[in-house]
PDB file of N, CA and C in Angstrom:
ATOM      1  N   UNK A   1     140.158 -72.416 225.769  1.00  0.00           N
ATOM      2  CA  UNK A   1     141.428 -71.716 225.673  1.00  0.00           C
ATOM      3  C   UNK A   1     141.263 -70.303 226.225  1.00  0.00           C
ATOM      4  N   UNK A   2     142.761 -69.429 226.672  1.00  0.00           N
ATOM      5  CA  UNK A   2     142.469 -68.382 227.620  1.00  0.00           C
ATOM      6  C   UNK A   2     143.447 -67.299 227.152  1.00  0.00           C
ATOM      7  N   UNK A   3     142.768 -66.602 225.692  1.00  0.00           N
ATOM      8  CA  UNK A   3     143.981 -65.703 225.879  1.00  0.00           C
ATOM      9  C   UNK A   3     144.805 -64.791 226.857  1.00  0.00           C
ATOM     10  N   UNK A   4     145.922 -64.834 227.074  1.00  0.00           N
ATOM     11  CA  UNK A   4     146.367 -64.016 228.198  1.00  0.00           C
ATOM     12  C   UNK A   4     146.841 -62.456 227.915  1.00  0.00           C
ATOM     13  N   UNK A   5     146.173 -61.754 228.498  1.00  0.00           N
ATOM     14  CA  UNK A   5     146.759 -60.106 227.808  1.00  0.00           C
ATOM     15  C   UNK A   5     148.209 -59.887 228.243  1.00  0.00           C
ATOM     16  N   UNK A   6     148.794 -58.801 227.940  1.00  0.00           N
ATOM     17  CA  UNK A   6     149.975 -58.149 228.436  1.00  0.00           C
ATOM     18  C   UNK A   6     149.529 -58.070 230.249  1.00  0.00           C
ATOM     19  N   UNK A   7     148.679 -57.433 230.726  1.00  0.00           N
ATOM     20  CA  UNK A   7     148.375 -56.036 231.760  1.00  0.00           C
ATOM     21  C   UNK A   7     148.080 -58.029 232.708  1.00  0.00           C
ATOM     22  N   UNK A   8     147.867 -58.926 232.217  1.00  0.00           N
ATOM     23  CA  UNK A   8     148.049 -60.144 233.062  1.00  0.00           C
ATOM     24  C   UNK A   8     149.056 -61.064 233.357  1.00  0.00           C
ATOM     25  N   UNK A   9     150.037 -61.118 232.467  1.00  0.00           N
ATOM     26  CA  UNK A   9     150.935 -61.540 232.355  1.00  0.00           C
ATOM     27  C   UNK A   9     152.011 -60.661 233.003  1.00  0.00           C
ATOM     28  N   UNK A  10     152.239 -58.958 233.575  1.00  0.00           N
ATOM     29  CA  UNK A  10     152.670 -57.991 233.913  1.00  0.00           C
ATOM     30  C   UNK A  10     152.006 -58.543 235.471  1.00  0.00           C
ATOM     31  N   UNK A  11     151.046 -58.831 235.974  1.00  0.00           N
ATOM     32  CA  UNK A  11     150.061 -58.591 237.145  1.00  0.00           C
ATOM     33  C   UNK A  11     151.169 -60.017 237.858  1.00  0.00           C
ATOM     34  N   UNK A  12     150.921 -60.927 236.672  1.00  0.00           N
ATOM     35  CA  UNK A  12     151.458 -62.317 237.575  1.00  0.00           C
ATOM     36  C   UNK A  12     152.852 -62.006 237.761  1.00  0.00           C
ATOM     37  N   UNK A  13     153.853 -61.166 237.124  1.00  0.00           N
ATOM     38  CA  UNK A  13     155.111 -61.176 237.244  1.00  0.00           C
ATOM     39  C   UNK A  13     155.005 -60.399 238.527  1.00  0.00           C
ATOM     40  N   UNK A  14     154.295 -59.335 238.892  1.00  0.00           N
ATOM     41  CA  UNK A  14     154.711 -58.565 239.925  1.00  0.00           C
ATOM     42  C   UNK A  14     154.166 -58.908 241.325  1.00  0.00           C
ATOM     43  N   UNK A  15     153.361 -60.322 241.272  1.00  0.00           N
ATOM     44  CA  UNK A  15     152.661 -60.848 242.914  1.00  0.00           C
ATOM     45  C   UNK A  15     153.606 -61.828 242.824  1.00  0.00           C
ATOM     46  N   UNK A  16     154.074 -62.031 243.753  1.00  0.00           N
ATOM     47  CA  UNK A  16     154.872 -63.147 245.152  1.00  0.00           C
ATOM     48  C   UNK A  16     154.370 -64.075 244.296  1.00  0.00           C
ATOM     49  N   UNK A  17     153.242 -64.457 244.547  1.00  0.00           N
ATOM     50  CA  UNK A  17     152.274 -65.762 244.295  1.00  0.00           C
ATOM     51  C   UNK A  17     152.220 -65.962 242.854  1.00  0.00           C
ATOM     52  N   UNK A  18     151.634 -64.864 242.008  1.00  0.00           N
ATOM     53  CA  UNK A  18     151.700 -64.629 240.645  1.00  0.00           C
ATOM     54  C   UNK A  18     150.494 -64.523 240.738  1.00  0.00           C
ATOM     55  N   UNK A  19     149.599 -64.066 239.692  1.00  0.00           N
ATOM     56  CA  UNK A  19     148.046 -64.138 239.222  1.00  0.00           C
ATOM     57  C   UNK A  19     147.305 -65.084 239.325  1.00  0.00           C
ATOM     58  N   UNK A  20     146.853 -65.618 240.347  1.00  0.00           N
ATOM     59  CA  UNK A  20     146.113 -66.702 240.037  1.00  0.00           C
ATOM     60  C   UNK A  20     144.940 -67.041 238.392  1.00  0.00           C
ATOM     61  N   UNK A  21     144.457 -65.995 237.746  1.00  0.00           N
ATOM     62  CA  UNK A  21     143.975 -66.693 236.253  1.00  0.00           C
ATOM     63  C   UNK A  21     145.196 -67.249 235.767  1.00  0.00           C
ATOM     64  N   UNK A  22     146.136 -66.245 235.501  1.00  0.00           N
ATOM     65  CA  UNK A  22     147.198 -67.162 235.133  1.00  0.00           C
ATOM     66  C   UNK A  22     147.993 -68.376 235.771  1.00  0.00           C
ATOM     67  N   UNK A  23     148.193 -67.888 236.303  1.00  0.00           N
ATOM     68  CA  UNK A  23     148.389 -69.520 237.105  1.00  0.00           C
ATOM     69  C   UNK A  23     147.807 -71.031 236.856  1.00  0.00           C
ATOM     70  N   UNK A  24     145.945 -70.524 236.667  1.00  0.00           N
ATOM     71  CA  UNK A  24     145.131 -71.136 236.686  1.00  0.00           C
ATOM     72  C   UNK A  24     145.295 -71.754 235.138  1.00  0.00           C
ATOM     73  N   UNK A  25     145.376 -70.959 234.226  1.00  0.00           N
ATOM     74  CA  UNK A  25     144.962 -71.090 232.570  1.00  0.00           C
ATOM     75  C   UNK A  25     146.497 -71.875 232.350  1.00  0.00           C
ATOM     76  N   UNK A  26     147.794 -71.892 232.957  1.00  0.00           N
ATOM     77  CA  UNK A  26     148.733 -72.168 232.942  1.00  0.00           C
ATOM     78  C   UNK A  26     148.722 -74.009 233.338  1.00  0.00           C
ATOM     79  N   UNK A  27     148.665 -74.035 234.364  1.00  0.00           N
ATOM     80  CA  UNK A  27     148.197 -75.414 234.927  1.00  0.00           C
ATOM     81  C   UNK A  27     147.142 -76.116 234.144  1.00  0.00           C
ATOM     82  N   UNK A  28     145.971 -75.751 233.696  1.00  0.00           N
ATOM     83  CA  UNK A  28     145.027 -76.162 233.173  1.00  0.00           C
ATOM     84  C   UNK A  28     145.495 -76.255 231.736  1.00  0.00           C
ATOM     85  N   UNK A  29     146.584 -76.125 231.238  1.00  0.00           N
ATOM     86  CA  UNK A  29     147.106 -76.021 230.103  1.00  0.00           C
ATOM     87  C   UNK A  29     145.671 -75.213 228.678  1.00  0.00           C
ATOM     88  N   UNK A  30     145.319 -74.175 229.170  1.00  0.00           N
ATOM     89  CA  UNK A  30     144.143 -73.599 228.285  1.00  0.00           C
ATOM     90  C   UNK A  30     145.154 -72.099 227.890  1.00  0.00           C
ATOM     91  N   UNK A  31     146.090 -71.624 228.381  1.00  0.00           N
ATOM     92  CA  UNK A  31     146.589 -70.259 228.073  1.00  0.00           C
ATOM     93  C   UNK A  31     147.092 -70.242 226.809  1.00  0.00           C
ATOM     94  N   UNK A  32     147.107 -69.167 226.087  1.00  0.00           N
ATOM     95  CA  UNK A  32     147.461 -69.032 224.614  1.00  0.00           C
ATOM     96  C   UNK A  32     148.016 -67.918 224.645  1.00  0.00           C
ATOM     97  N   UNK A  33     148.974 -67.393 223.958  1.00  0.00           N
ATOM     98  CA  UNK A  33     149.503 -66.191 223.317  1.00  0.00           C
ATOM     99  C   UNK A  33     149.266 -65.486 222.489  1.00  0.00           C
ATOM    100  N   UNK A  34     149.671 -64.566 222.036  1.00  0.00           N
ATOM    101  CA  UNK A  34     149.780 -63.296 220.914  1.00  0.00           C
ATOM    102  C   UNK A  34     150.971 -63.175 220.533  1.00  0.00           C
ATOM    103  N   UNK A  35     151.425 -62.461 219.322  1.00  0.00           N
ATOM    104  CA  UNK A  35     152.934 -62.102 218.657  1.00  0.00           C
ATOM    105  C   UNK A  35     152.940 -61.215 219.328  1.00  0.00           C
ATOM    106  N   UNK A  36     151.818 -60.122 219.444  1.00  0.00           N
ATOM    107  CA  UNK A  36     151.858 -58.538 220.075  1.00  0.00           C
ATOM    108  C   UNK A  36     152.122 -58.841 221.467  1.00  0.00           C
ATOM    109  N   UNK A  37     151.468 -59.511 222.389  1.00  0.00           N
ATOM    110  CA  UNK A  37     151.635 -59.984 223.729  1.00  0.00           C
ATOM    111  C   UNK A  37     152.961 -60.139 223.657  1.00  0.00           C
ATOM    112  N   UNK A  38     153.706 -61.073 223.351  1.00  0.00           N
ATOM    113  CA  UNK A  38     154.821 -61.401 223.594  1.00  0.00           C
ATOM    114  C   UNK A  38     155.914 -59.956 223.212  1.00  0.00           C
ATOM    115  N   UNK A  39     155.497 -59.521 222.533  1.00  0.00           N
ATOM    116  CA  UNK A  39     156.392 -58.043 222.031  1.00  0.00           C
ATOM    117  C   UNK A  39     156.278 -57.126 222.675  1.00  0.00           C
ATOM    118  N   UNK A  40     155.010 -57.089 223.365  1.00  0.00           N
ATOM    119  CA  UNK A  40     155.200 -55.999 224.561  1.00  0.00           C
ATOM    120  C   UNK A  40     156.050 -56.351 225.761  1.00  0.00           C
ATOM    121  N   UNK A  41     155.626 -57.558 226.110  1.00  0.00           N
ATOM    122  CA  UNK A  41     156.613 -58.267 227.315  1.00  0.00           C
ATOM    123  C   UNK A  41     157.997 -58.410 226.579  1.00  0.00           C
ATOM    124  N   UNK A  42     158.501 -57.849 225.450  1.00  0.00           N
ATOM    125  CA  UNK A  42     160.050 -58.112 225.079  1.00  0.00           C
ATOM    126  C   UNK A  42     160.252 -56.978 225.704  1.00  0.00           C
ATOM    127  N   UNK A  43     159.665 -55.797 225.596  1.00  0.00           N
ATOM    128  CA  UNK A  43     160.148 -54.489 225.008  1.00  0.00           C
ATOM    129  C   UNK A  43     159.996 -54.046 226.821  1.00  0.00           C
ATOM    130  N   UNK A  44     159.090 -54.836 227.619  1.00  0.00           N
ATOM    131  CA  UNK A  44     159.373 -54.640 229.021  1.00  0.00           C
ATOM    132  C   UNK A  44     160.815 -55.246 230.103  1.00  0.00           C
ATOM    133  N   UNK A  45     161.244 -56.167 229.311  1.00  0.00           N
ATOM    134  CA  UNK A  45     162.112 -56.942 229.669  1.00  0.00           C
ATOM    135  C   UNK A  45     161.930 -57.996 230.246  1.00  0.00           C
ATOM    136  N   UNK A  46     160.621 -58.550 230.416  1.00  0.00           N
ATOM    137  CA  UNK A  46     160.019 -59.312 230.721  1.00  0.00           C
ATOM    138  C   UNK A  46     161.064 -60.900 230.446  1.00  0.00           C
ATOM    139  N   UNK A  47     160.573 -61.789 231.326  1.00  0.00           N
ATOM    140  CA  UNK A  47     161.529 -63.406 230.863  1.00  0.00           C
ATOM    141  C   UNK A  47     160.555 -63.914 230.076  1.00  0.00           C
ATOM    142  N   UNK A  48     159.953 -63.504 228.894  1.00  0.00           N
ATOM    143  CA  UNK A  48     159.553 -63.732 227.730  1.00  0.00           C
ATOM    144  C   UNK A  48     159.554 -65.308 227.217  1.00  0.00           C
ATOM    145  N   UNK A  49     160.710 -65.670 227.490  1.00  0.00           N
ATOM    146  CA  UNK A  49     161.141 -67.375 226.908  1.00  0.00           C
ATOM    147  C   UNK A  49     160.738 -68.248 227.905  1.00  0.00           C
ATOM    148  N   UNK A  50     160.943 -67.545 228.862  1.00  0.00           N
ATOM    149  CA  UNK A  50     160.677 -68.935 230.326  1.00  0.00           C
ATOM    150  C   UNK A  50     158.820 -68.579 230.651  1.00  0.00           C
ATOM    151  N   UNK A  51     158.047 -67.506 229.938  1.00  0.00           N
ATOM    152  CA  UNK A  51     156.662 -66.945 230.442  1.00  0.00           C
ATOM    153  C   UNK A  51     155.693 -67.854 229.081  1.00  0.00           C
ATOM    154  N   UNK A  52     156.294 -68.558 227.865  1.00  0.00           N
ATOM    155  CA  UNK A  52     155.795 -68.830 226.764  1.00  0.00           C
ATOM    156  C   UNK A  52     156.110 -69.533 226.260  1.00  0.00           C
ATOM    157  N   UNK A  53     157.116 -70.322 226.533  1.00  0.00           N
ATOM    158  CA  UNK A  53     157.836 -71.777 226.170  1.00  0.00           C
ATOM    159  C   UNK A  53     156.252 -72.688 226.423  1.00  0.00           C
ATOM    160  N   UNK A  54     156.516 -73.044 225.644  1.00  0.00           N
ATOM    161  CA  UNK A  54     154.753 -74.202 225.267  1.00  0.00           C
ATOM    162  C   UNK A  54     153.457 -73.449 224.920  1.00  0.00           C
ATOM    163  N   UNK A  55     153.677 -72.253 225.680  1.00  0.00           N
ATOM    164  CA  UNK A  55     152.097 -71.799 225.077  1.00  0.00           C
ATOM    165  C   UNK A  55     151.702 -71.056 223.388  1.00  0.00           C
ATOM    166  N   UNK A  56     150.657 -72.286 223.093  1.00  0.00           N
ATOM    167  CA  UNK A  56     150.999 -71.478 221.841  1.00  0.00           C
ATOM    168  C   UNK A  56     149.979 -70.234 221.355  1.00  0.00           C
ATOM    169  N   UNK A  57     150.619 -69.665 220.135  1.00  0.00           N
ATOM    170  CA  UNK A  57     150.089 -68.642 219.798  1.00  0.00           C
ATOM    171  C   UNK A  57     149.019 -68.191 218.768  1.00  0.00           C
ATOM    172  N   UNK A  58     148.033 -67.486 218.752  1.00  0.00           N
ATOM    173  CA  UNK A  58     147.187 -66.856 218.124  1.00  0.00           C
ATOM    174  C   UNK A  58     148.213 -66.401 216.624  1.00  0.00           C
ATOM    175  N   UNK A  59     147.351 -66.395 215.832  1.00  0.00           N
ATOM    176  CA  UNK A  59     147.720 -65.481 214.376  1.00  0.00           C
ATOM    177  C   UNK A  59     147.531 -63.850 214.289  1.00  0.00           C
ATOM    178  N   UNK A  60     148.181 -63.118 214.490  1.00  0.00           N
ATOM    179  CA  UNK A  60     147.739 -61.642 214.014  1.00  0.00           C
ATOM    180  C   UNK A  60     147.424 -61.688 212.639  1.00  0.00           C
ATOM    181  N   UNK A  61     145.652 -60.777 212.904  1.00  0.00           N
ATOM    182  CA  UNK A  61     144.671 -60.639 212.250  1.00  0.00           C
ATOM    183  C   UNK A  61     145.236 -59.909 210.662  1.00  0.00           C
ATOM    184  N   UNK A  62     145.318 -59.938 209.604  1.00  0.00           N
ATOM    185  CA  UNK A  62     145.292 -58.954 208.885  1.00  0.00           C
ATOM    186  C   UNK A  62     144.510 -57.476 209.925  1.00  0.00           C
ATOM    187  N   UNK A  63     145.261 -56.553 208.940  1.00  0.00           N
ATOM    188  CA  UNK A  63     144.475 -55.591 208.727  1.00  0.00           C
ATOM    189  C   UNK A  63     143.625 -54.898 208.620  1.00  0.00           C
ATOM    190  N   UNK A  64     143.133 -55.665 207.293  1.00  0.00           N
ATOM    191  CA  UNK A  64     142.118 -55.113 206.910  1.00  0.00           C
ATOM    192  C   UNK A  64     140.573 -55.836 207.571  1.00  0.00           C
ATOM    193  N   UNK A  65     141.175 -56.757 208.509  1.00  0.00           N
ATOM    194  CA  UNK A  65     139.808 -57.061 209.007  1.00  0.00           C
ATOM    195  C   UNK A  65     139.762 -56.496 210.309  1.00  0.00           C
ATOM    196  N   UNK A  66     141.023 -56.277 211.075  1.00  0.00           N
ATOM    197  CA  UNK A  66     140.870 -55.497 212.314  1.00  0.00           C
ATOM    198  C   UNK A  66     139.847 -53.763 211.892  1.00  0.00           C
ATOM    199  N   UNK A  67     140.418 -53.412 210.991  1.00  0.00           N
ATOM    200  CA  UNK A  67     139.994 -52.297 210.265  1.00  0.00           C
ATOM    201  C   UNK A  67     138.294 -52.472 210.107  1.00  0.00           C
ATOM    202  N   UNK A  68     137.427 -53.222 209.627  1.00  0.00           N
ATOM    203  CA  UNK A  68     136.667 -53.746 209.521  1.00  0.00           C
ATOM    204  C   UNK A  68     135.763 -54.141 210.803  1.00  0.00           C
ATOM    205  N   UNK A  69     136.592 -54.101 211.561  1.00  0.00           N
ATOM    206  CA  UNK A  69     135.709 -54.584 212.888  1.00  0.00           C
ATOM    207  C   UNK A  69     135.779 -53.311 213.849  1.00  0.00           C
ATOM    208  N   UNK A  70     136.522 -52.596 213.488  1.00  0.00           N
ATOM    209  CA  UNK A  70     136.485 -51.513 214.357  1.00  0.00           C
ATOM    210  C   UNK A  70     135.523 -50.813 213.967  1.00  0.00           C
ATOM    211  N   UNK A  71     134.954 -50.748 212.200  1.00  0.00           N
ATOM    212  CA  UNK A  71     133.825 -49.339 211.536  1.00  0.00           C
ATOM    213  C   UNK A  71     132.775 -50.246 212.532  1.00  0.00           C
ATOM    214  N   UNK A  72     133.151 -51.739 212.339  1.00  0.00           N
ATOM    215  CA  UNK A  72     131.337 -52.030 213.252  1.00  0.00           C
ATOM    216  C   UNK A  72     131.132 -51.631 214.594  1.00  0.00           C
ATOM    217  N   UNK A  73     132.404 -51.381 215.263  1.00  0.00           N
ATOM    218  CA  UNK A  73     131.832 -50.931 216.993  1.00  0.00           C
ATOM    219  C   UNK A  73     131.267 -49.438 216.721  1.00  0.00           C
ATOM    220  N   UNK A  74     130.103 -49.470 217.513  1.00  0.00           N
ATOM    221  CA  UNK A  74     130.073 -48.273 218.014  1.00  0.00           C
ATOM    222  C   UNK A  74     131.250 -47.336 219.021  1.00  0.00           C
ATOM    223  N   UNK A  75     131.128 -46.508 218.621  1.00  0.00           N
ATOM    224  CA  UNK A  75     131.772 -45.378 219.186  1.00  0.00           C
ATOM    225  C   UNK A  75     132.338 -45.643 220.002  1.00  0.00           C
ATOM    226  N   UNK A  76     131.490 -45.453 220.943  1.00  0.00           N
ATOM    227  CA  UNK A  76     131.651 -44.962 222.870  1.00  0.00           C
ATOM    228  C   UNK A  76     132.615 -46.617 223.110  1.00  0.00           C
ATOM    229  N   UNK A  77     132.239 -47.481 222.688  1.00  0.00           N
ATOM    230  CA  UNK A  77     133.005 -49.122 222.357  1.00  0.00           C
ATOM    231  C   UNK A  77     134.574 -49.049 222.206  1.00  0.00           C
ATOM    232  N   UNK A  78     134.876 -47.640 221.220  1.00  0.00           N
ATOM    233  CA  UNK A  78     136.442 -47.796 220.626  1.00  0.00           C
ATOM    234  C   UNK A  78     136.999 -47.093 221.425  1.00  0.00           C
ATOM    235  N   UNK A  79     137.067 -47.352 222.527  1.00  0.00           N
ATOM    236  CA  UNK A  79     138.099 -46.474 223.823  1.00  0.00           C
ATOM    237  C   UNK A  79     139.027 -47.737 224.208  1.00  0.00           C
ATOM    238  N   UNK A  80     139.997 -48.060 223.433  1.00  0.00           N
ATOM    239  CA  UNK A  80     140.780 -49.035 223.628  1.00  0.00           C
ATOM    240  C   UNK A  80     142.044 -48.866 222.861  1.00  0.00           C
ATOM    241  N   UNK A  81     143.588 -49.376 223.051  1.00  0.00           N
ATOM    242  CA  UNK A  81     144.508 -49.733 222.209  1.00  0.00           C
ATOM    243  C   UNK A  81     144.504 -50.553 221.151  1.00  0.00           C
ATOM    244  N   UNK A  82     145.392 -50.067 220.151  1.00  0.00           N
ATOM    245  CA  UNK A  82     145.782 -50.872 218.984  1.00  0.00           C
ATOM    246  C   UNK A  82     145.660 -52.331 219.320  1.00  0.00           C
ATOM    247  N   UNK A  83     146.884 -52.812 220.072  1.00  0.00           N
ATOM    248  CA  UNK A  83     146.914 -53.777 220.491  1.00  0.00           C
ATOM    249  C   UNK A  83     145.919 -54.433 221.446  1.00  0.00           C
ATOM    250  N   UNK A  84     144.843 -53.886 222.459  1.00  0.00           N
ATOM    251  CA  UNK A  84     144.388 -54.405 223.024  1.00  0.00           C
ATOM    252  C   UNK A  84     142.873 -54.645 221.513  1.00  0.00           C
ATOM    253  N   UNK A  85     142.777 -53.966 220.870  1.00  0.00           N
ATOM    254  CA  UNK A  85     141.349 -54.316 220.058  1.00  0.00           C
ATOM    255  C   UNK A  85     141.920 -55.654 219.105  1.00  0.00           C
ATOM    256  N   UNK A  86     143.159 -55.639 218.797  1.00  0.00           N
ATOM    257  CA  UNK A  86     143.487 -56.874 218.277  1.00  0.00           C
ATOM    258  C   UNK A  86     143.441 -58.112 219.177  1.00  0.00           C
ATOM    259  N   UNK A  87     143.517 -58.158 220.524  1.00  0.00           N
ATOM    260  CA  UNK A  87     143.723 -59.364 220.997  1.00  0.00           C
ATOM    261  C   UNK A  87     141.972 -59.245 221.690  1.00  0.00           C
ATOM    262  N   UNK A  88     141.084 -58.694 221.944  1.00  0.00           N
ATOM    263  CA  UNK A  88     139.939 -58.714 221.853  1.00  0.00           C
ATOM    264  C   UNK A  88     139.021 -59.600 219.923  1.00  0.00           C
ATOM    265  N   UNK A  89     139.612 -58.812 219.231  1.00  0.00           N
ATOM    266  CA  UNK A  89     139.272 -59.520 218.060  1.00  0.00           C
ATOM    267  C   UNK A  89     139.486 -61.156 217.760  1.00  0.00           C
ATOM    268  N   UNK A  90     141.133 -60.925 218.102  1.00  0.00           N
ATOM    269  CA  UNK A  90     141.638 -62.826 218.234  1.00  0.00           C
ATOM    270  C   UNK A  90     140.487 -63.952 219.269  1.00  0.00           C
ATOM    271  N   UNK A  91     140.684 -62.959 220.549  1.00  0.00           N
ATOM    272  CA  UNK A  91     139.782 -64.267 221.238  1.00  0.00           C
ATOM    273  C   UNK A  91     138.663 -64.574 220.767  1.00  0.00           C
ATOM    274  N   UNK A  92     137.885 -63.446 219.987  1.00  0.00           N
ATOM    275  CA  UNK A  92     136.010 -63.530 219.532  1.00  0.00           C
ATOM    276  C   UNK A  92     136.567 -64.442 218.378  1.00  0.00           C
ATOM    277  N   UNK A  93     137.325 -64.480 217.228  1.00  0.00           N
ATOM    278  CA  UNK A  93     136.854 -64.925 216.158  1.00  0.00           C
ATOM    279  C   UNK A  93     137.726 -66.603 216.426  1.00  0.00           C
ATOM    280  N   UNK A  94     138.388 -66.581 217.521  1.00  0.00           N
ATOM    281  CA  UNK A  94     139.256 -67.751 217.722  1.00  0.00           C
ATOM    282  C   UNK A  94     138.254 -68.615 218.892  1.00  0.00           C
ATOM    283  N   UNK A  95     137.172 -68.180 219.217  1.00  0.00           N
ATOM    284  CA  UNK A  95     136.540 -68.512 220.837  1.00  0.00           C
ATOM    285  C   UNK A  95     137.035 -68.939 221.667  1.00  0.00           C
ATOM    286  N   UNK A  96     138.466 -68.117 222.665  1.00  0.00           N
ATOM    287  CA  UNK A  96     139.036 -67.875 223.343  1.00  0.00           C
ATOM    288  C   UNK A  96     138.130 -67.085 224.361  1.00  0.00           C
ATOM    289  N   UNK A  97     138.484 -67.333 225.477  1.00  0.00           N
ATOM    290  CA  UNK A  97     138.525 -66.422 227.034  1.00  0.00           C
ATOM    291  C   UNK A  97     138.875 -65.343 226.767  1.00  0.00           C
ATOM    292  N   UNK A  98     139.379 -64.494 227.594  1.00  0.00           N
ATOM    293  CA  UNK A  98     140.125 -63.236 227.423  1.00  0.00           C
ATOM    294  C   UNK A  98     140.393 -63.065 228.411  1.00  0.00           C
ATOM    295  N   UNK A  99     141.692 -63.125 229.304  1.00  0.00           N
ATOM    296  CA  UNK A  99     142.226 -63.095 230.833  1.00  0.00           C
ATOM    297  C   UNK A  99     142.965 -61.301 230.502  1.00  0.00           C
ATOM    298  N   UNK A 100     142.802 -60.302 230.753  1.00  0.00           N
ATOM    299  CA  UNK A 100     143.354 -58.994 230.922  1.00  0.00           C
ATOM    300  C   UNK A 100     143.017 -58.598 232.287  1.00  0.00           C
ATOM    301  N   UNK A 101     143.765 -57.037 232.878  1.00  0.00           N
ATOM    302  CA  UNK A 101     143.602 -56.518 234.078  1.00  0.00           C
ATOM    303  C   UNK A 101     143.328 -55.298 233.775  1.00  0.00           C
ATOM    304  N   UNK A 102     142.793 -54.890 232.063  1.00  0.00           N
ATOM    305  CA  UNK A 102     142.616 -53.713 231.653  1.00  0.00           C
ATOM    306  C   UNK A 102     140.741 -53.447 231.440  1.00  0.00           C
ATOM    307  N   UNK A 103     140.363 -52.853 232.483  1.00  0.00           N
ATOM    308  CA  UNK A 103     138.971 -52.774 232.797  1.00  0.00           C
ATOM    309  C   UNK A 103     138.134 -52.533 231.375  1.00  0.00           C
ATOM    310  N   UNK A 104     138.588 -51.565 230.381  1.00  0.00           N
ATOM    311  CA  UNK A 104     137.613 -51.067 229.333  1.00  0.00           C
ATOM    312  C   UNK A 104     138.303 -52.536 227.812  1.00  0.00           C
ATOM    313  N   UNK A 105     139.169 -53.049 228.197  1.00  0.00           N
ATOM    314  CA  UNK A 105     139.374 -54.067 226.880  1.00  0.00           C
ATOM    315  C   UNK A 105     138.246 -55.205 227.608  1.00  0.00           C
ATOM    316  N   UNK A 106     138.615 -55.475 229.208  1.00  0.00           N
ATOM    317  CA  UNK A 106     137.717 -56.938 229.346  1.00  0.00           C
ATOM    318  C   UNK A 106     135.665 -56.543 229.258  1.00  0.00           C
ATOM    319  N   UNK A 107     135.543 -54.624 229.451  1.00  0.00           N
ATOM    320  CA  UNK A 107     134.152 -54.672 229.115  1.00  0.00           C
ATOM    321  C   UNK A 107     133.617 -54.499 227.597  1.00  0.00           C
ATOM    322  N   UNK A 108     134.967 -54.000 226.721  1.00  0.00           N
ATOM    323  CA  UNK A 108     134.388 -54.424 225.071  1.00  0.00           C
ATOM    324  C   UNK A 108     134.341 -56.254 224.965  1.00  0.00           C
ATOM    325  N   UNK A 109     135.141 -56.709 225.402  1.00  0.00           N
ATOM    326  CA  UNK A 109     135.186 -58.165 225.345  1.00  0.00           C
ATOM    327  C   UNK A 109     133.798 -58.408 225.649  1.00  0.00           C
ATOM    328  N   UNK A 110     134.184 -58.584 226.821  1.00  0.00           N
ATOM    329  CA  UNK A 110     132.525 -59.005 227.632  1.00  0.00           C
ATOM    330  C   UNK A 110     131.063 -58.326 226.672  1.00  0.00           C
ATOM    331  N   UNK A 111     130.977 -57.469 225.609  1.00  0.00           N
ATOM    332  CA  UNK A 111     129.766 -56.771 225.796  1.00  0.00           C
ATOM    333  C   UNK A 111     129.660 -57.454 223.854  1.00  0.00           C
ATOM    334  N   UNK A 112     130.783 -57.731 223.470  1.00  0.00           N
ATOM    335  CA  UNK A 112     130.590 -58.372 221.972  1.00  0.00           C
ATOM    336  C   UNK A 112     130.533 -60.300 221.915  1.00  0.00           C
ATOM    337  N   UNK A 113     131.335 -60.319 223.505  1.00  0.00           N
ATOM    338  CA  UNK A 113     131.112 -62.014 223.106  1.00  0.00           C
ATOM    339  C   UNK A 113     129.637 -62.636 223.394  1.00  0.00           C
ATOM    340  N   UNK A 114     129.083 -61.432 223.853  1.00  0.00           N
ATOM    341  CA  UNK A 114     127.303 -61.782 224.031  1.00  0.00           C
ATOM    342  C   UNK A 114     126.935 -62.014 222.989  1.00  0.00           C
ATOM    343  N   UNK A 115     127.337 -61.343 221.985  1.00  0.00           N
ATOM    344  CA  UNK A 115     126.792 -60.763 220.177  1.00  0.00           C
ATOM    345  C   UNK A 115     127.404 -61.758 219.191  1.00  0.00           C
ATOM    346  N   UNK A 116     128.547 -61.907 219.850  1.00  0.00           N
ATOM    347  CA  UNK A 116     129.365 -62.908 218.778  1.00  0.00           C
ATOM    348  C   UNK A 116     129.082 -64.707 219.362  1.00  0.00           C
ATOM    349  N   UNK A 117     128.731 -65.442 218.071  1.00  0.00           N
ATOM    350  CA  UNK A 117     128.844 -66.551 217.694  1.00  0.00           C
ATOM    351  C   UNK A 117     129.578 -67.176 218.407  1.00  0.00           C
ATOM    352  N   UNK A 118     129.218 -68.545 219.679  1.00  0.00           N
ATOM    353  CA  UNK A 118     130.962 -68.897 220.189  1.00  0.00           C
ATOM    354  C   UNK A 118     130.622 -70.644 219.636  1.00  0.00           C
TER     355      UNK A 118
END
């Protein structure tokens, strides 16, 4: 499965062609959602219904465990959004992909799914 970020789902709307990961995770029927994903693409105006019709969605994390996973990163690690450390968290504890176009969410991804259990 392939979670899809906002900053990819934004990338495929704005090429002719669209994104090929997405495209790809789309066809291959592996793409998954977020509540937050989808709420950012509301609040962009995004075609939201016709971008997520079938794909289904991840659970937002409590709280208190996003909270929890953030005291464990190191530092220099927490240079990221609210929302992007939550959908980094979803794919690790869900063992999801992580399809984004946001360079410092896909290198916390990349540098904990070494560490984390898949």
């Amino acid at each position: 499965m392939t979670l899809v970020d906002t900053s990819a789902w934004v990338s495929h709307l704005k090429q002719s062609e669209g994104h090929p990961g997405v495209i790809a995770a789309l066809e291959a029927g592996v793409a998954i959602g977020h509540p937050f994903v989808e709420g950012e693409l509301l609040l962009s105006g995004a075609p939201v219904r016709v971008l997520f019709g079938g794909v289904p969605m991840l659970p937002i994390a409590p709280h208190h465990e996003i909270v929890a996973f953030i005291d464990r990163l190191p530092k220099p690690l927490r240079r990221i959004g609210w929302v992007d450390i939550h959908l980094v968290y979803a794919a690790l504890i869900h063992q999801c992909d992580l399809l984004t176009a946001d360079a410092s969410q896909s290198q916390l991804y990349r540098e904990l799914r070494k560490t984390h259990s898949r």
